[in-house]
Structures are given as structure tokens and as C-alpha cells.
Protein backbone atom coordinates (compact mmCIF):
# COMPACT_ATOMS: atom_id res chain seq x y z
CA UNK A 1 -9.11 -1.28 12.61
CA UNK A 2 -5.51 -2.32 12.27
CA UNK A 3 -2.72 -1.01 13.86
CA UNK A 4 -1.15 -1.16 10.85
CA UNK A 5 -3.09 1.69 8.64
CA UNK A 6 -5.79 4.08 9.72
CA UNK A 7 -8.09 5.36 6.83
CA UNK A 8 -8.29 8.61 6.09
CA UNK A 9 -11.45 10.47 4.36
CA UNK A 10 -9.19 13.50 3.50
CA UNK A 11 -6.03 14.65 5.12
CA UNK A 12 -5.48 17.97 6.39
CA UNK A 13 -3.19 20.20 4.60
CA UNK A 14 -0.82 20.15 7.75
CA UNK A 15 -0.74 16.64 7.99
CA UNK A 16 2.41 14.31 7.55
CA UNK A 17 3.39 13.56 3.99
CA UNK A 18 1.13 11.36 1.41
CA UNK A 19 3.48 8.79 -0.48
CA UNK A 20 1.22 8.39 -4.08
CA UNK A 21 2.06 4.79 -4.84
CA UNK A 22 1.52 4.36 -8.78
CA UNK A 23 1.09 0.22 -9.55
CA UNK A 24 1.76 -0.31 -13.83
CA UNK A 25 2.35 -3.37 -15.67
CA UNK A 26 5.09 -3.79 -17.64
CA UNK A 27 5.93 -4.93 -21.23
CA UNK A 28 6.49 -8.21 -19.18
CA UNK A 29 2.76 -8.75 -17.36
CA UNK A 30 4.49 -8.20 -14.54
CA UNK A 31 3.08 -5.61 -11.49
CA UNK A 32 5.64 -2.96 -10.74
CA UNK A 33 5.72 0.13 -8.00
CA UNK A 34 8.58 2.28 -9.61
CA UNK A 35 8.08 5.03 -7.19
CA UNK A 36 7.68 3.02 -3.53
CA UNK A 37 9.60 4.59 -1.03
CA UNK A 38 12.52 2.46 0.28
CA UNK A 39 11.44 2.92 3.56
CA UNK A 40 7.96 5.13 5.07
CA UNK A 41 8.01 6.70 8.64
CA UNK A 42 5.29 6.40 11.25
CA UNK A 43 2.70 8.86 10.72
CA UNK A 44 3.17 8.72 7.05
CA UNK A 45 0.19 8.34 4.47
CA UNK A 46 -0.29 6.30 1.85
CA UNK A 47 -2.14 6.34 -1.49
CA UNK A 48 -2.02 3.48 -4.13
CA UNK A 49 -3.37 3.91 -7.68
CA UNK A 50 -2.90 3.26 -11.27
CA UNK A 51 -3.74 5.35 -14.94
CA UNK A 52 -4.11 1.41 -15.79
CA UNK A 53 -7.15 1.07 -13.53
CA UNK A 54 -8.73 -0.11 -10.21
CA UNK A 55 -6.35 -0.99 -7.96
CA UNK A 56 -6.81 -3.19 -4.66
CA UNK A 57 -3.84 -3.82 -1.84
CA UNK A 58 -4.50 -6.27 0.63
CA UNK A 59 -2.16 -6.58 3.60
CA UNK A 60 -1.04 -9.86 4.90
CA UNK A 61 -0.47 -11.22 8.41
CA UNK A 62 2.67 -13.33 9.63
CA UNK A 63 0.44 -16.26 8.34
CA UNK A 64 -0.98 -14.98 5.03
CA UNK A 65 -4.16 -14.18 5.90
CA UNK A 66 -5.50 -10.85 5.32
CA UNK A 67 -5.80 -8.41 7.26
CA UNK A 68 -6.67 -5.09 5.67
CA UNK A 69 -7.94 -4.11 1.98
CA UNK A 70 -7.09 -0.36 0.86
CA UNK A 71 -8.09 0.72 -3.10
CA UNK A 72 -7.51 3.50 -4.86
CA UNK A 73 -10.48 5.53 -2.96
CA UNK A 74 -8.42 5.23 -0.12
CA UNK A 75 -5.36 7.53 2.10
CA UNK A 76 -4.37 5.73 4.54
CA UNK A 77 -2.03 6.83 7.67
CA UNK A 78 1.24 4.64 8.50
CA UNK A 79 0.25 3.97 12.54
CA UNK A 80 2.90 0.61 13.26
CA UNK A 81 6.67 0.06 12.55
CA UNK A 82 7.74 -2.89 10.52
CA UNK A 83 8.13 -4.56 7.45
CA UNK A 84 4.19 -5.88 6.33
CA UNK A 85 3.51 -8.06 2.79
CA UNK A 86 0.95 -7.10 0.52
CA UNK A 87 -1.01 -8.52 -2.25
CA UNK A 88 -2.05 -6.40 -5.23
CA UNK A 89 -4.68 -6.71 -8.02
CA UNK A 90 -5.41 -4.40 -11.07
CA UNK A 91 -8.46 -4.86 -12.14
CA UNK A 92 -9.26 -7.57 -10.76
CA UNK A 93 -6.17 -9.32 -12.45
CA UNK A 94 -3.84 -10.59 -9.85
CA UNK A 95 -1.37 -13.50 -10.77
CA UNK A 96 -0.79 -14.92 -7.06
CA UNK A 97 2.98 -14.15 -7.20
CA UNK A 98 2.08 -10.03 -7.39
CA UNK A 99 2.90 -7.97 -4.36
CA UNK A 100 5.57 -6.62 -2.41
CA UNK A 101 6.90 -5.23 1.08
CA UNK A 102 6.02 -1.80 2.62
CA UNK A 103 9.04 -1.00 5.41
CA UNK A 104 7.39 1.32 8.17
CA UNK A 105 10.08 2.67 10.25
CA UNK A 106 11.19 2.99 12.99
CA UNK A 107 10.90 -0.69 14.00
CA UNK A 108 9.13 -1.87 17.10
């Protein structure tokens, strides 16, 4: 598993907080993430969906390849520090340009 996210099958009530990251398009086609946290802390989780449908992240590596898939059947816990790329389809749709950053802090 990646350093980057572990997987979650259902967080404890006392756990760290769960960022719900809601993917729409827009009147333009375009993929946005109106409410992605600037920045996420280590130990945070993570949850991407979207009323619009399936949704599918895929996280890249230095070199573009991937390196980890989450949908929207997944929480997933914020293990690493840094700033990682992502991919992101809606079903099944994704233009190659869609994506973004996630910044995990603190840096390391």
C-alpha cells in the first residue's frame, strides 16, 4: 500500500477529521472541487464523490504513472506530507487535462 493513503473500511468516530471532496462539472465541461481544502494534515481522511456520479481519483507519481486508485466507496487516511497530482474521471469521462493537487502537510 502507499505511503501516501491508507484505506479505510469505516473510521471510528474518534478518528481524525474526514475532508468529503465533492467533484461537479460545470456549465463549462470542466471538473471542479469547490470544497478541497487548501491544505490537509497528516492523519487526515479523505472522501471523494459526486451527486453527478461514479467518481475515480488516481494518484500520480513524480513520473506520471499511477500509483493508487480511490472511488467513491472509498475513506482514505492522509499517511505522507507533500504535494501529490491526481487524475479524476466521472463516469468514466475524463478529458486528460482533469485533475488537480492534494497538499498534505507538514512537508517531509
Amino acid at each position: 500500500m502507499s505511503a501516501l493513503a491508507q484505506r479505510l473500511p469505516d473510521p471510528s468516530p474518534h478518528s481524525s477529521p474526514i475532508h468529503q471532496i465533492t467533484l461537479w462539472w460545470d456549465q463549462n465541461g470542466k471538473l471542479t472541487f469547490p470544497d478541497m481544502p487548501q491544505t490537509l494534515n497528516v492523519g487526515d481522511s479523505v472522501h471523494f464523490s459526486s451527486p453527478q456520479g461514479t467518481v475515480k481519483i488516481v494518484f500520480l507519481s513524480p513520473f506520471g504513472d499511477p500509483t493508487i486508485t480511490l472511488t467513491e466507496n472509498n475513506v482514505s487516511k492522509l499517511m505522507k506530507g507533500g504535494i501529490y497530482h491526481f487524475q479524476c474521471a466521472l463516469n468514466g469521462n475524463p478529458p486528460a487535462d482533469e485533475g488537480g493537487l492534494i497538499d498534505i502537510v507538514p512537508h517531509k
